[in-house]
C-alpha atoms as a PDB file:
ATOM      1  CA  UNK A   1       0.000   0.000   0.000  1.00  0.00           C
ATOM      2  CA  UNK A   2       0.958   3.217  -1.162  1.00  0.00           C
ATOM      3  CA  UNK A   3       0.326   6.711  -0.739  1.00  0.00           C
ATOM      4  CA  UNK A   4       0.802  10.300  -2.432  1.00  0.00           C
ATOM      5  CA  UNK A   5       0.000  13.970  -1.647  1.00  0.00           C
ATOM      6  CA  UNK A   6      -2.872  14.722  -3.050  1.00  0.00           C
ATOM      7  CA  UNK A   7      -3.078  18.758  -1.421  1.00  0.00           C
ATOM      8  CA  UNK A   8      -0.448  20.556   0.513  1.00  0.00           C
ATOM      9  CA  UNK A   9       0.448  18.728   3.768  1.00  0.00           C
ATOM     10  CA  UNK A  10      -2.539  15.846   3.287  1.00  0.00           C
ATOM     11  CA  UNK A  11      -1.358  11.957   2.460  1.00  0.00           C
ATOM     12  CA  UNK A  12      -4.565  10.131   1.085  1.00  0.00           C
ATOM     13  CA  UNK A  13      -3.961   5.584   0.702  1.00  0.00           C
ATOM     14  CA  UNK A  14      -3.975   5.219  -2.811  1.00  0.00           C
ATOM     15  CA  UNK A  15      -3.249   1.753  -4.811  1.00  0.00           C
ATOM     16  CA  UNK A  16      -2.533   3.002  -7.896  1.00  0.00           C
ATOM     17  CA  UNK A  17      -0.287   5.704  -6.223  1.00  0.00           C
ATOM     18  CA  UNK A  18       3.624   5.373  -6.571  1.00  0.00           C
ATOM     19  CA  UNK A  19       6.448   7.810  -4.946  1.00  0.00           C
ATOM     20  CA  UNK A  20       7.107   9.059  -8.371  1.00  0.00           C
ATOM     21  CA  UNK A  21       3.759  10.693  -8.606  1.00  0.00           C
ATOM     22  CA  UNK A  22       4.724  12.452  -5.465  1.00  0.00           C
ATOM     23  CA  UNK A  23       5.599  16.418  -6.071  1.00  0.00           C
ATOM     24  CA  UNK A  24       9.028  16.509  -4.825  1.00  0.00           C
ATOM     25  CA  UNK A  25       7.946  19.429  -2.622  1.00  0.00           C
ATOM     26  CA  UNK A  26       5.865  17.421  -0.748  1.00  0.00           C
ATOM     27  CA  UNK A  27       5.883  14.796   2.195  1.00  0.00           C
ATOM     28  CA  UNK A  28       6.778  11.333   0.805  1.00  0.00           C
ATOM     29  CA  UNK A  29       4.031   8.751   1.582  1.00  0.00           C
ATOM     30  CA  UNK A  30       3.470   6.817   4.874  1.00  0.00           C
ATOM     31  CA  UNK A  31       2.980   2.580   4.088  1.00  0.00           C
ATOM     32  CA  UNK A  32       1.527  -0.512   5.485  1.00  0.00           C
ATOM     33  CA  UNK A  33       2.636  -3.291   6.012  1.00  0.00           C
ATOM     34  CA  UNK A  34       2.478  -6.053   2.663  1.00  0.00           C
ATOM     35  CA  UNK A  35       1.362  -8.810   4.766  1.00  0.00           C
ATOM     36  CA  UNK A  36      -1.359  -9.169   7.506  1.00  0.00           C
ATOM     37  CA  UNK A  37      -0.148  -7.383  10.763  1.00  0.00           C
ATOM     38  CA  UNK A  38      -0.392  -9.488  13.815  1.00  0.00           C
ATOM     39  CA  UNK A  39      -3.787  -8.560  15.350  1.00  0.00           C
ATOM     40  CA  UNK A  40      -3.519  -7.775  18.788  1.00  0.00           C
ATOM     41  CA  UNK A  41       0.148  -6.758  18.618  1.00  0.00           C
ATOM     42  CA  UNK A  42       1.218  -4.486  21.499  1.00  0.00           C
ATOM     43  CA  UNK A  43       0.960  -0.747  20.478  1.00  0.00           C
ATOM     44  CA  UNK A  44       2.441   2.072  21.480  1.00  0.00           C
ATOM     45  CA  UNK A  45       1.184   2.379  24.775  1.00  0.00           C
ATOM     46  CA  UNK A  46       2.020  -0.992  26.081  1.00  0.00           C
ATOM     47  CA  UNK A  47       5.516  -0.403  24.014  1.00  0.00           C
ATOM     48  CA  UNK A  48       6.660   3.288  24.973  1.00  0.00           C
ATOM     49  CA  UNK A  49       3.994   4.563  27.853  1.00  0.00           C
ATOM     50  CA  UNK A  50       6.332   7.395  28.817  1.00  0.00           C
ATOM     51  CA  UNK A  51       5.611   8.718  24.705  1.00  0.00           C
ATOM     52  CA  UNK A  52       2.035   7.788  24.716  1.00  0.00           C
ATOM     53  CA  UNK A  53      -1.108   9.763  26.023  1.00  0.00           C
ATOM     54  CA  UNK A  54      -4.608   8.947  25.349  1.00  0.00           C
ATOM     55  CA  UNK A  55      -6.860  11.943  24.230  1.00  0.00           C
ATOM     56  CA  UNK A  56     -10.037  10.040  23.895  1.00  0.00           C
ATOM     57  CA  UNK A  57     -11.252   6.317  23.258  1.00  0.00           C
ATOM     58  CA  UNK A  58     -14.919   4.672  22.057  1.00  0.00           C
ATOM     59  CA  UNK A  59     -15.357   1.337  21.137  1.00  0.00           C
ATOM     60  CA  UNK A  60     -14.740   2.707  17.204  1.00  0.00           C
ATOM     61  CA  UNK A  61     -11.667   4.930  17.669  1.00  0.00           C
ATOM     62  CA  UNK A  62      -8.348   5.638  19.603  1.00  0.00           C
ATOM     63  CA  UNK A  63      -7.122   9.089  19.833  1.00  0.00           C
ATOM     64  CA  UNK A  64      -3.495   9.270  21.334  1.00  0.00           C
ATOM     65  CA  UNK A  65      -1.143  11.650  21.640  1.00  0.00           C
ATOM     66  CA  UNK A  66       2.545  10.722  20.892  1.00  0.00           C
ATOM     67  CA  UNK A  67       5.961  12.482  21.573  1.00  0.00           C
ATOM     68  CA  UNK A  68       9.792  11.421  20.808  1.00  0.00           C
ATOM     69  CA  UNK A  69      12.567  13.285  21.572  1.00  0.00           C
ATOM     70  CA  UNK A  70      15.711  13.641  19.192  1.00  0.00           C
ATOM     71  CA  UNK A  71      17.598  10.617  18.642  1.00  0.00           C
ATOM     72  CA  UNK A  72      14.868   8.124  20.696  1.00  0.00           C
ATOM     73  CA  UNK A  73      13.633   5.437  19.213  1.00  0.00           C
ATOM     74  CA  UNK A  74      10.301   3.330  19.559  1.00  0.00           C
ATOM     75  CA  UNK A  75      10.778  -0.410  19.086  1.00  0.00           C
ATOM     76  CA  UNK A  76       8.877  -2.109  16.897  1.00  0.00           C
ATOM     77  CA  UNK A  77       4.861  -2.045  17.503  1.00  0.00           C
ATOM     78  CA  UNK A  78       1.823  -2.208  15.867  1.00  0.00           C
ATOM     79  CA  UNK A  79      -1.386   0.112  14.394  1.00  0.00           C
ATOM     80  CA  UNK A  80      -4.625  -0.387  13.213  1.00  0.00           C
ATOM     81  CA  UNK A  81      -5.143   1.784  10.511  1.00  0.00           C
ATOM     82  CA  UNK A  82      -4.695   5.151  11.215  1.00  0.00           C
ATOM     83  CA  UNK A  83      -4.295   8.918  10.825  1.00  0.00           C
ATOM     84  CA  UNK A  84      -1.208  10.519  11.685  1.00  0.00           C
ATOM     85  CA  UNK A  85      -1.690  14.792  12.018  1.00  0.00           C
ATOM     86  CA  UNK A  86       1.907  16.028  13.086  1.00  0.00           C
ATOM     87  CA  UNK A  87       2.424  19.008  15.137  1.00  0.00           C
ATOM     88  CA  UNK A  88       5.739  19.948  14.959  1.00  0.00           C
ATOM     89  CA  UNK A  89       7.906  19.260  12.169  1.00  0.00           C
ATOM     90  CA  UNK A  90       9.807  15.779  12.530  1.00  0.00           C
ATOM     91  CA  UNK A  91      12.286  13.778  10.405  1.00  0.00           C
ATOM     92  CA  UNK A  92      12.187  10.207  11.420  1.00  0.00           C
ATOM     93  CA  UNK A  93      13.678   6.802  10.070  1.00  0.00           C
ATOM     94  CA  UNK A  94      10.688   4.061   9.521  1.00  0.00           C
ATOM     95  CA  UNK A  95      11.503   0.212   9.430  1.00  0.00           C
ATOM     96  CA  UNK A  96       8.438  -1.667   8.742  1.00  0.00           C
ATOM     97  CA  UNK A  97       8.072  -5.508   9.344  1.00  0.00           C
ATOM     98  CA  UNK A  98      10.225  -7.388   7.248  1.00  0.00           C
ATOM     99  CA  UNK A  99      11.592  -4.116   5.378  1.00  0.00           C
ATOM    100  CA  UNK A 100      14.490  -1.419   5.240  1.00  0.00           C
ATOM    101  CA  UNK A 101      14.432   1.766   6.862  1.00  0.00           C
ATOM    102  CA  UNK A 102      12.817   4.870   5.047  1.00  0.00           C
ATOM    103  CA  UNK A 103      13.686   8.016   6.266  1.00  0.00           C
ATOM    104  CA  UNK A 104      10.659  10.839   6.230  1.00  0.00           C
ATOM    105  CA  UNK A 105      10.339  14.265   6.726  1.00  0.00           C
ATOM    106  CA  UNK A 106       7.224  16.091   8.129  1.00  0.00           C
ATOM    107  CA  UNK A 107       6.448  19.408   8.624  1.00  0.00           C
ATOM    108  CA  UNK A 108       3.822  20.883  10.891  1.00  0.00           C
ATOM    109  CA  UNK A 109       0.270  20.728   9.928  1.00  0.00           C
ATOM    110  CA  UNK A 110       0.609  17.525   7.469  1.00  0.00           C
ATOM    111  CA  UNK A 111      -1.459  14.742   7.876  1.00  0.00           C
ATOM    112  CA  UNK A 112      -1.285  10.993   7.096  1.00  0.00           C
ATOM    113  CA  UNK A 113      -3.160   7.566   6.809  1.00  0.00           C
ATOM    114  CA  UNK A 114      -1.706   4.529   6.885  1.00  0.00           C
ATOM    115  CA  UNK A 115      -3.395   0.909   6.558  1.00  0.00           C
ATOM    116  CA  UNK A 116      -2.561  -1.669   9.464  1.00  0.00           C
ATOM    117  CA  UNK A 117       1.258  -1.243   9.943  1.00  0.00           C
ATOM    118  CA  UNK A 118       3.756  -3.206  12.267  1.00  0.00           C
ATOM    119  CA  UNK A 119       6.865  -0.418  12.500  1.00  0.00           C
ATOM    120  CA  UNK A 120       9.906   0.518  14.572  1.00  0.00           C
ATOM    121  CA  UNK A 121      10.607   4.656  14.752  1.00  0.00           C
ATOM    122  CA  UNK A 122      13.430   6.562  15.021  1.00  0.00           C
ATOM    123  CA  UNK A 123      13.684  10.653  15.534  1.00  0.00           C
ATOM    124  CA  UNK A 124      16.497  11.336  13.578  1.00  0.00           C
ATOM    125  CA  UNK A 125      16.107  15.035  13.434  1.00  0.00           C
ATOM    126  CA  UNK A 126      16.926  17.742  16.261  1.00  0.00           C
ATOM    127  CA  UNK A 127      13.183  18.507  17.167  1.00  0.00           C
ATOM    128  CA  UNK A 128      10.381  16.965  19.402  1.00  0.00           C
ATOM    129  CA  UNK A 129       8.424  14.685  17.394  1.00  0.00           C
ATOM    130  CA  UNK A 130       4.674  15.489  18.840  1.00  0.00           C
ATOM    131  CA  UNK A 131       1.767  14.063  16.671  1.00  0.00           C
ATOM    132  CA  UNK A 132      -1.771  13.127  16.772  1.00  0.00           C
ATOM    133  CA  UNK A 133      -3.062   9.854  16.219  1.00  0.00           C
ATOM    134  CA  UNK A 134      -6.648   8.794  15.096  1.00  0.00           C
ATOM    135  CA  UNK A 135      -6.378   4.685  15.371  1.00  0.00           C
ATOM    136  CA  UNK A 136      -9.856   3.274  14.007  1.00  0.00           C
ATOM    137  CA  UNK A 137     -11.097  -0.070  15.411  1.00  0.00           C
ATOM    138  CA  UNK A 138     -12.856  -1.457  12.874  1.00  0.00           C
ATOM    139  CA  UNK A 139     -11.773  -4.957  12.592  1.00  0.00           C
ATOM    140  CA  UNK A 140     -12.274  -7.403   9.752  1.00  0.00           C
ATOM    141  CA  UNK A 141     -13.637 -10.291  12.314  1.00  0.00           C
ATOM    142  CA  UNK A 142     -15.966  -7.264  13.744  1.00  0.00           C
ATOM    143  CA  UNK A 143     -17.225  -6.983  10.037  1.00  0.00           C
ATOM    144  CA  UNK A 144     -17.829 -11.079   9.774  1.00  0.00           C
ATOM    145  CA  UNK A 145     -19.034 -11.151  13.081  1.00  0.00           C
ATOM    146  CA  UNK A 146     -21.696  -8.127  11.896  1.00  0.00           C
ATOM    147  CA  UNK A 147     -22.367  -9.707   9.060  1.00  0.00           C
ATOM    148  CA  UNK A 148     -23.058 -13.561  10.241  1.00  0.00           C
ATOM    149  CA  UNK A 149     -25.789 -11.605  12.962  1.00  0.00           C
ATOM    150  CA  UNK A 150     -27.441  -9.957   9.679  1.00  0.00           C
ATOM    151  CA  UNK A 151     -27.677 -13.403   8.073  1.00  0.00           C
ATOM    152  CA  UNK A 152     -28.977 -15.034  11.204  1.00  0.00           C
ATOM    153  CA  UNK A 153     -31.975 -11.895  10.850  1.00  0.00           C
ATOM    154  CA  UNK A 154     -31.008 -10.798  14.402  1.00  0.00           C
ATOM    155  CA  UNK A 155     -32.887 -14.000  15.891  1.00  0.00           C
ATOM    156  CA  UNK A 156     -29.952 -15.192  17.981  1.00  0.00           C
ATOM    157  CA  UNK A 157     -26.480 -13.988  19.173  1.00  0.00           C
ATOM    158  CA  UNK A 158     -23.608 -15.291  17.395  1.00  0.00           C
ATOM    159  CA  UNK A 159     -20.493 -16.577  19.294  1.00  0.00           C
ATOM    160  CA  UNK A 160     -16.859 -14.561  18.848  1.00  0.00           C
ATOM    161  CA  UNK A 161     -14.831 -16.766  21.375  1.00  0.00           C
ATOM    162  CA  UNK A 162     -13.678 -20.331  20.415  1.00  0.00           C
ATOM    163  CA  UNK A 163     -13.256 -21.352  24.240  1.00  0.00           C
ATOM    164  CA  UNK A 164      -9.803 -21.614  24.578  1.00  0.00           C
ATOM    165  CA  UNK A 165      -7.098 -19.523  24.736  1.00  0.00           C
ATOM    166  CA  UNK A 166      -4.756 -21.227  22.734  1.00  0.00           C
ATOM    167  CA  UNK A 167      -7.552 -22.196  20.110  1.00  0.00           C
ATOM    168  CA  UNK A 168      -8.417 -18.887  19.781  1.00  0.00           C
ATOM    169  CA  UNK A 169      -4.475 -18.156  19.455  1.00  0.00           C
ATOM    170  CA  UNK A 170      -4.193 -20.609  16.621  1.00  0.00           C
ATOM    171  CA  UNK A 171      -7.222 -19.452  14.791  1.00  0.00           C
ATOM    172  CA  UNK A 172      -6.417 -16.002  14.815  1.00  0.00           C
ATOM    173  CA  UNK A 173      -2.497 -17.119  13.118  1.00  0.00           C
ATOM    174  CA  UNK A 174      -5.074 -19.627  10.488  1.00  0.00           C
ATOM    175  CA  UNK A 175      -6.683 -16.679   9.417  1.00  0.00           C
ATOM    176  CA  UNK A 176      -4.013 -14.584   8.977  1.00  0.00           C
ATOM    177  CA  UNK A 177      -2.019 -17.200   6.569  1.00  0.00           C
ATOM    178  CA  UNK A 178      -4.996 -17.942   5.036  1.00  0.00           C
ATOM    179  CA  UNK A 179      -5.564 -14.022   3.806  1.00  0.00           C
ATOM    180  CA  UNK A 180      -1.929 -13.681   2.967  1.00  0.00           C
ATOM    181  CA  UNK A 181      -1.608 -14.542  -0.682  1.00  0.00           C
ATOM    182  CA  UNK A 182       2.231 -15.280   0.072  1.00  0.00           C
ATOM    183  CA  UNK A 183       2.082 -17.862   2.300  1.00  0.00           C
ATOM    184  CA  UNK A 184       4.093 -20.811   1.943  1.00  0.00           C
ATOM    185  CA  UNK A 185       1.783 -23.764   2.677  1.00  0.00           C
ATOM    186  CA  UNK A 186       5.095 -26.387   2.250  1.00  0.00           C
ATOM    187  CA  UNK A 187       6.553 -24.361   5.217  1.00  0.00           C
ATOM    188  CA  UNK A 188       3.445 -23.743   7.420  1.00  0.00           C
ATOM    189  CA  UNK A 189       4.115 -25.208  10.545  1.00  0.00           C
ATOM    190  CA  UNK A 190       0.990 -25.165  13.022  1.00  0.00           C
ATOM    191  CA  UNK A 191       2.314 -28.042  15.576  1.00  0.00           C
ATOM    192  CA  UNK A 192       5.466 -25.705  16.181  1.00  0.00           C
ATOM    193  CA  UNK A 193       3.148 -23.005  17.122  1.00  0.00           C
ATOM    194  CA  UNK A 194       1.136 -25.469  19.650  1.00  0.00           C
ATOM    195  CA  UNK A 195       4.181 -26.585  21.107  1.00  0.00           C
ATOM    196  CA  UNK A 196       5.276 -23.383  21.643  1.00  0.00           C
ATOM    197  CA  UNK A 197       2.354 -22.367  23.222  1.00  0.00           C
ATOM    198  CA  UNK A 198       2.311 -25.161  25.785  1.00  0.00           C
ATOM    199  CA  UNK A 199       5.791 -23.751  27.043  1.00  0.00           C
ATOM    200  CA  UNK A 200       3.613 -20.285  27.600  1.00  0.00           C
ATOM    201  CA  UNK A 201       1.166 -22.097  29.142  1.00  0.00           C
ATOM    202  CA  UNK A 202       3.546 -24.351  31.348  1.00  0.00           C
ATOM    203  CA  UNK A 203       5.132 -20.730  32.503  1.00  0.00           C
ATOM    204  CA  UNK A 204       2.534 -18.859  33.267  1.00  0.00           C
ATOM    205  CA  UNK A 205       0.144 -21.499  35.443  1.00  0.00           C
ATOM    206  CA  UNK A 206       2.720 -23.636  36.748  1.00  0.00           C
ATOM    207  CA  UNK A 207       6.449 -22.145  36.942  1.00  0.00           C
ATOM    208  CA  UNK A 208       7.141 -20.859  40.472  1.00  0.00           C
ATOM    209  CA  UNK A 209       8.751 -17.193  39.929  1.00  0.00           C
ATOM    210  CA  UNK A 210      10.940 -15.386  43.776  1.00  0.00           C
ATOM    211  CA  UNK A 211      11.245 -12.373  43.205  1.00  0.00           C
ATOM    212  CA  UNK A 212      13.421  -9.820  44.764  1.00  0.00           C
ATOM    213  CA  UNK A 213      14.624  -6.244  44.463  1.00  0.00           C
ATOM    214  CA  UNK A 214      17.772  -5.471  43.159  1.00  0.00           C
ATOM    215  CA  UNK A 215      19.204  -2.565  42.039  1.00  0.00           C
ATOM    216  CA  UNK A 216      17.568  -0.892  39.268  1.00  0.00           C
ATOM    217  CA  UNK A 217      15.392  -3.310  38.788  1.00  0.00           C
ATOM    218  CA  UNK A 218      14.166  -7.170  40.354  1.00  0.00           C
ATOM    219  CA  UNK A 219      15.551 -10.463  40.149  1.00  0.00           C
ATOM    220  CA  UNK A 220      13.211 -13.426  39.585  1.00  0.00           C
ATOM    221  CA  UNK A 221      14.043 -17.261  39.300  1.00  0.00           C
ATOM    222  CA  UNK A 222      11.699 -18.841  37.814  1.00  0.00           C
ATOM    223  CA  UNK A 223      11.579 -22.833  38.533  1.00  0.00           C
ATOM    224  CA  UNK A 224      10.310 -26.076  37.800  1.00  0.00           C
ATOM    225  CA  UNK A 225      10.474 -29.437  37.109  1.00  0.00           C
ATOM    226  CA  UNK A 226       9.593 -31.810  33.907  1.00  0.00           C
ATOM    227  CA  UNK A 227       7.830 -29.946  31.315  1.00  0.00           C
ATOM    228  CA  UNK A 228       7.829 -26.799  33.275  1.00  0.00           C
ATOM    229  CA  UNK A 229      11.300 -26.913  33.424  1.00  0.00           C
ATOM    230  CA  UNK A 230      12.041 -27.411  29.498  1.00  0.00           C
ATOM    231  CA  UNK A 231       9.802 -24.765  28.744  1.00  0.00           C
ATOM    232  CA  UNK A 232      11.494 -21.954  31.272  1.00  0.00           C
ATOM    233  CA  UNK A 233      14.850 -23.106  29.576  1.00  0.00           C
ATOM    234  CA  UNK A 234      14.149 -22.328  25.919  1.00  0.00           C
ATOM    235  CA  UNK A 235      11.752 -19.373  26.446  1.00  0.00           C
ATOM    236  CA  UNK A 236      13.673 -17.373  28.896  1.00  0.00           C
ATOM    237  CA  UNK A 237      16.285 -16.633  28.112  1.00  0.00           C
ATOM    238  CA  UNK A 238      15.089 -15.562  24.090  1.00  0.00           C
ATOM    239  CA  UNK A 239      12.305 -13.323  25.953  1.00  0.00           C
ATOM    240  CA  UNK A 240      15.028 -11.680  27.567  1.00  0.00           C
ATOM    241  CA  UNK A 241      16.851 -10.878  24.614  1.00  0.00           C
ATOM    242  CA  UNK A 242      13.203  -9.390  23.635  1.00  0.00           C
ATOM    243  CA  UNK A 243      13.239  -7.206  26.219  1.00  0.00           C
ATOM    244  CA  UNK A 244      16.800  -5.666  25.633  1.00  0.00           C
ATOM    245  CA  UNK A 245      15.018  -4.019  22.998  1.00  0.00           C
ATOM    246  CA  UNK A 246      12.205  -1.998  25.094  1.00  0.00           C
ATOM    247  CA  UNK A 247      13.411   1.757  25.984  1.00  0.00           C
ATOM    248  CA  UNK A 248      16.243   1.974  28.830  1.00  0.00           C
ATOM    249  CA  UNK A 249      15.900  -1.914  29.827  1.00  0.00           C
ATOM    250  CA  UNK A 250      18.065  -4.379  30.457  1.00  0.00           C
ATOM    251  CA  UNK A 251      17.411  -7.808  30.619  1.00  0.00           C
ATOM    252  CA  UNK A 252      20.056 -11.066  31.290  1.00  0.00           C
ATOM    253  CA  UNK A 253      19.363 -14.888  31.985  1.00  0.00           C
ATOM    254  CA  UNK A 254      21.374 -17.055  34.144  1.00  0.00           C
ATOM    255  CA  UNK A 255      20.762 -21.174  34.348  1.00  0.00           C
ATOM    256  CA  UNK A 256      20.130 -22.461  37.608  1.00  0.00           C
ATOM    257  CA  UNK A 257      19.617 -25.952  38.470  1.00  0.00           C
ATOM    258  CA  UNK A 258      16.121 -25.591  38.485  1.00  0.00           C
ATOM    259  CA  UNK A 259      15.253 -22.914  36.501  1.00  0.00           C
ATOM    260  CA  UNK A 260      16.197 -19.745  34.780  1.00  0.00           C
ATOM    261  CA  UNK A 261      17.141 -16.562  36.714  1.00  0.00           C
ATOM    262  CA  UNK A 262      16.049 -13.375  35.136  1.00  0.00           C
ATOM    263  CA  UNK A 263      17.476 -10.103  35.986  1.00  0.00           C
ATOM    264  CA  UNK A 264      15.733  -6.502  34.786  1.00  0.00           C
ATOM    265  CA  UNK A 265      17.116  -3.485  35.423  1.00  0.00           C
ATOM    266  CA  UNK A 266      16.585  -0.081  33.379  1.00  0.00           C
ATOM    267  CA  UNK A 267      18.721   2.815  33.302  1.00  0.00           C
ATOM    268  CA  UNK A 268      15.667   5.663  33.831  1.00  0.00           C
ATOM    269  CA  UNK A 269      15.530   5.741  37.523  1.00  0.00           C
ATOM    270  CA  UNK A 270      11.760   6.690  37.023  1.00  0.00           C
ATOM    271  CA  UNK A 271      10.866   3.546  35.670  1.00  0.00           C
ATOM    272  CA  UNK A 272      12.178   0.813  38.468  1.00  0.00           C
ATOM    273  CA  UNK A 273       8.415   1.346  40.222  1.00  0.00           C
ATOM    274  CA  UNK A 274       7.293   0.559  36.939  1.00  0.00           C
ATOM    275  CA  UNK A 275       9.382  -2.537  36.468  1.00  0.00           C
ATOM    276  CA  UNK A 276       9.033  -3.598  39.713  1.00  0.00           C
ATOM    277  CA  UNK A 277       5.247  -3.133  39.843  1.00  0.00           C
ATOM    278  CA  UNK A 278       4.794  -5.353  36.225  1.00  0.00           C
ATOM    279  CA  UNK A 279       6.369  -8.153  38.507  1.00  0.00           C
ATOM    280  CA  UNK A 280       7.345 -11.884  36.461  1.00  0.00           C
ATOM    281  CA  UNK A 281       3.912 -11.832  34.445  1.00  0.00           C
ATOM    282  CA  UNK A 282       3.922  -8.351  33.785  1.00  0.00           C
ATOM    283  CA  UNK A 283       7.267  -8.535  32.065  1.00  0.00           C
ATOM    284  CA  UNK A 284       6.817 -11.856  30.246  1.00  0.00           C
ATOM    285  CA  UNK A 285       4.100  -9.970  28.429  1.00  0.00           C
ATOM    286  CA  UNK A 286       5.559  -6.436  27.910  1.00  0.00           C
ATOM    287  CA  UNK A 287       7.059  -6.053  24.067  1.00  0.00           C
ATOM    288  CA  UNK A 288       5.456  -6.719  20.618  1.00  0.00           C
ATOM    289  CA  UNK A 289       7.055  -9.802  20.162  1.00  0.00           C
ATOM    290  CA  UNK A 290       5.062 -12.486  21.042  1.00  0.00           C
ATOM    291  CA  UNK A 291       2.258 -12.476  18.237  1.00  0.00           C
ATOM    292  CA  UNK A 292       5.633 -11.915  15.500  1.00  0.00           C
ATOM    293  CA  UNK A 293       6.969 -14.981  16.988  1.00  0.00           C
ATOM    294  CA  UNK A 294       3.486 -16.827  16.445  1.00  0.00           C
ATOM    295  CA  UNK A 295       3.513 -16.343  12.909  1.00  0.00           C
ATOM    296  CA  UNK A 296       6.625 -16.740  12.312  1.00  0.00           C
ATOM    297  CA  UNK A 297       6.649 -20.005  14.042  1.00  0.00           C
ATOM    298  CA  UNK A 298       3.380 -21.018  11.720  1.00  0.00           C
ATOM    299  CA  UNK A 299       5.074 -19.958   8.767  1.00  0.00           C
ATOM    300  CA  UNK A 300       8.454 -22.249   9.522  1.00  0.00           C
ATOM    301  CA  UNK A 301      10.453 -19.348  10.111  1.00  0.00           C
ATOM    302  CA  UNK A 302      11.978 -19.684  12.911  1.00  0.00           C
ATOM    303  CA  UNK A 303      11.964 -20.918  16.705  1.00  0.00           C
ATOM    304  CA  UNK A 304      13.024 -20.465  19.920  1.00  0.00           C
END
C-alpha cells in the first residue's frame, strides 16, 4: 500500500499511487505493512507509555497523543489503521516488518493515513516529534461477526470466542495465513506453534517465579520441574533478549539448576516502580514480540 500527496500537507492511501507521482515538494508517503499485521500486537502504549497519552477512546476509535525526543527510538509495535496529524515538524527513520528503513520528513500541519502497519521509529532530526493519532477499530472479524448476525436476521447472538485460549491463538495465526496470498503452505508449521504455546502455558500457570529487588530493577528465578522446566529453559532466556530491545531496559538470563534466573534493570531511575510493579507476568508480556513470533513459528520461520 501506497500513498501520495494529493493537497499541501494531506497523504490520502492510494493503490494506484507510486512515490514518483509524489511532487518533490511534498511529504513522501506513509505505508503498510504487505502482509497481515499481527492482530492484537502491542501498540504504542504498552511499548513506549512514557511517549504515549490517550486523548479520547470509544469502542470505534483511539485518539493518542505521541511524543519522541531527538535521537529516541520506539521499538517495533503495531497500528490499526490510522491517521497521523503532526504538530511539529519531525524527520524520522521508519523500518516496517520485514523491510528497510525509510527516512521521512514532516512538517507541521501535514497529515497521514496509513493501513494496518507493524513499524519501529526513530527521531532522527533535532526537534520533538509530537503528533496526533486517530487509530480506528474497525476490525475485519468485527465486520464477519456483523455480518453472520445480519444473516442469522437478528434471531440469535452469534459466538466470537472459540473457548480456549490457545484455540483462539491458533485461529487467529489460520486466518491470517490464510488471507496472505504469500504464504508458503510447504513451510506452514501449526504443531510448532502449539508446542510453543504449551511452554507459555507451562510458565505462566505452573512455573514458580521469587522475586526480589535489586538494584535498578528485580531479580526473579523462575523454577520447575519436567515440562515446566524445558519450557522456562528455551523461552527465557530468548524473551530476555526481547526485552533488551524496550526503551532503557536491560534484561540477562542465568541457568540455575532448576530454573532460569532473570534479571531486569533499566537505566531511567523513574521507571524501576514501573518494572518492579509489572512483577514476572507483567514482564513476560511487555514487548510486541510475542504475536511476530506466532507467525513466524506457523510460517516455519523460525523458533526459539
Amino acid at each position: 500500500m501506497t500513498g501520495i500527496v494529493v493537497s499541501p500537507g494531506v497523504v490520502f492511501a492510494d493503490d494506484t499511487a507510486t512515490t514518483s507521482d509524489t511532487p518533490a515538494n511534498h511529504v513522501q508517503p506513509m505505508q503498510g505493512n504487505d502482509a497481515a499485521v499481527s492482530a492484537g500486537a502491542d501498540d504504542m502504549l504498552r511499548i513506549a507509555p512514557h511517549n504515549t497519552k490517550v486523548l479520547f477512546e470509544n469502542d470505534r476509535v483511539r485518539v493518542l497523543e505521541t511524543r519522541t525526543k531527538p535521537g529516541e527510538k520506539l521499538p517495533m509495535h503495531s497500528h490499526p489503521p490510522r491517521v497521523n496529524y503532526f504538530l511539529n515538524p519531525l524527520q524520522e527513520r521508519i523500518t516496517y516488518q520485514g523491510k528497510q528503513p525509510q527516512e521521512y520528513s514532516w512538517k507541521a500541519g501535514d497529515v497521514a493515513f496509513s493501513e494496518a502497519v507493524t513499524l519501529e521509529v526513530a527521531n532522527i532530526g533535532t526537534t520533538e516529534g509530537r503528533n496526533i493519532v486517530v487509530e480506528l477499530k474497525e476490525t475485519a472479524s468485527n465486520t464477519a461477526a456483523n455480518h453472520a448476525q445480519h444473516m442469522h436476521d437478528n434471531d440469535a447472538t452469534v459466538p466470537t470466542m472459540v473457548g480456549q485460549d490457545a484455540f483462539g491463538a491458533i485461529q487467529e495465526i489460520v486466518r491470517l495465513l490464510e488471507a496472505d496470498p504469500k504464504t508458503d503452505w510447504s513451510k506452514v508449521n501449526i504443531e510448532a506453534l502449539r508446542e510453543h504455546l504449551i511452554d507459555m502455558n507451562e510458565i505462566a500457570l505452573r512455573a514458580k517465579a521469587i522475586t526480589h529487588n535489586v538494584d535498578g530493577g528485580l531479580q526473579i528465578d523462575v523454577i520447575g520441574s519436567g515440562r515446566t522446566l524445558a519450557a522456562i529453559r528455551r523461552v527465557m532466556p530468548a524473551h530476555a533478549s526481547q526485552m533488551n530491545g524496550l526503551p532503557n531496559w536491560q534484561a540477562t538470563t542465568k541457568p540455575l539448576p532448576s530454573g532460569v534466573r532473570l534479571v531486569v534493570t533499566t537505566s531511567n531511575p523513574d521507571d524501576v516502580s514501573h518494572l518492579r510493579g509489572l512483577g514476572f507476568m507483567g514482564l513476560m508480556v511487555s514487548g510486541a514480540h510475542h504475536q511476530l513470533h506466532h507467525l513466524a513459528l506457523a510460517k516455519g520461520e523460525h523458533a526459539h
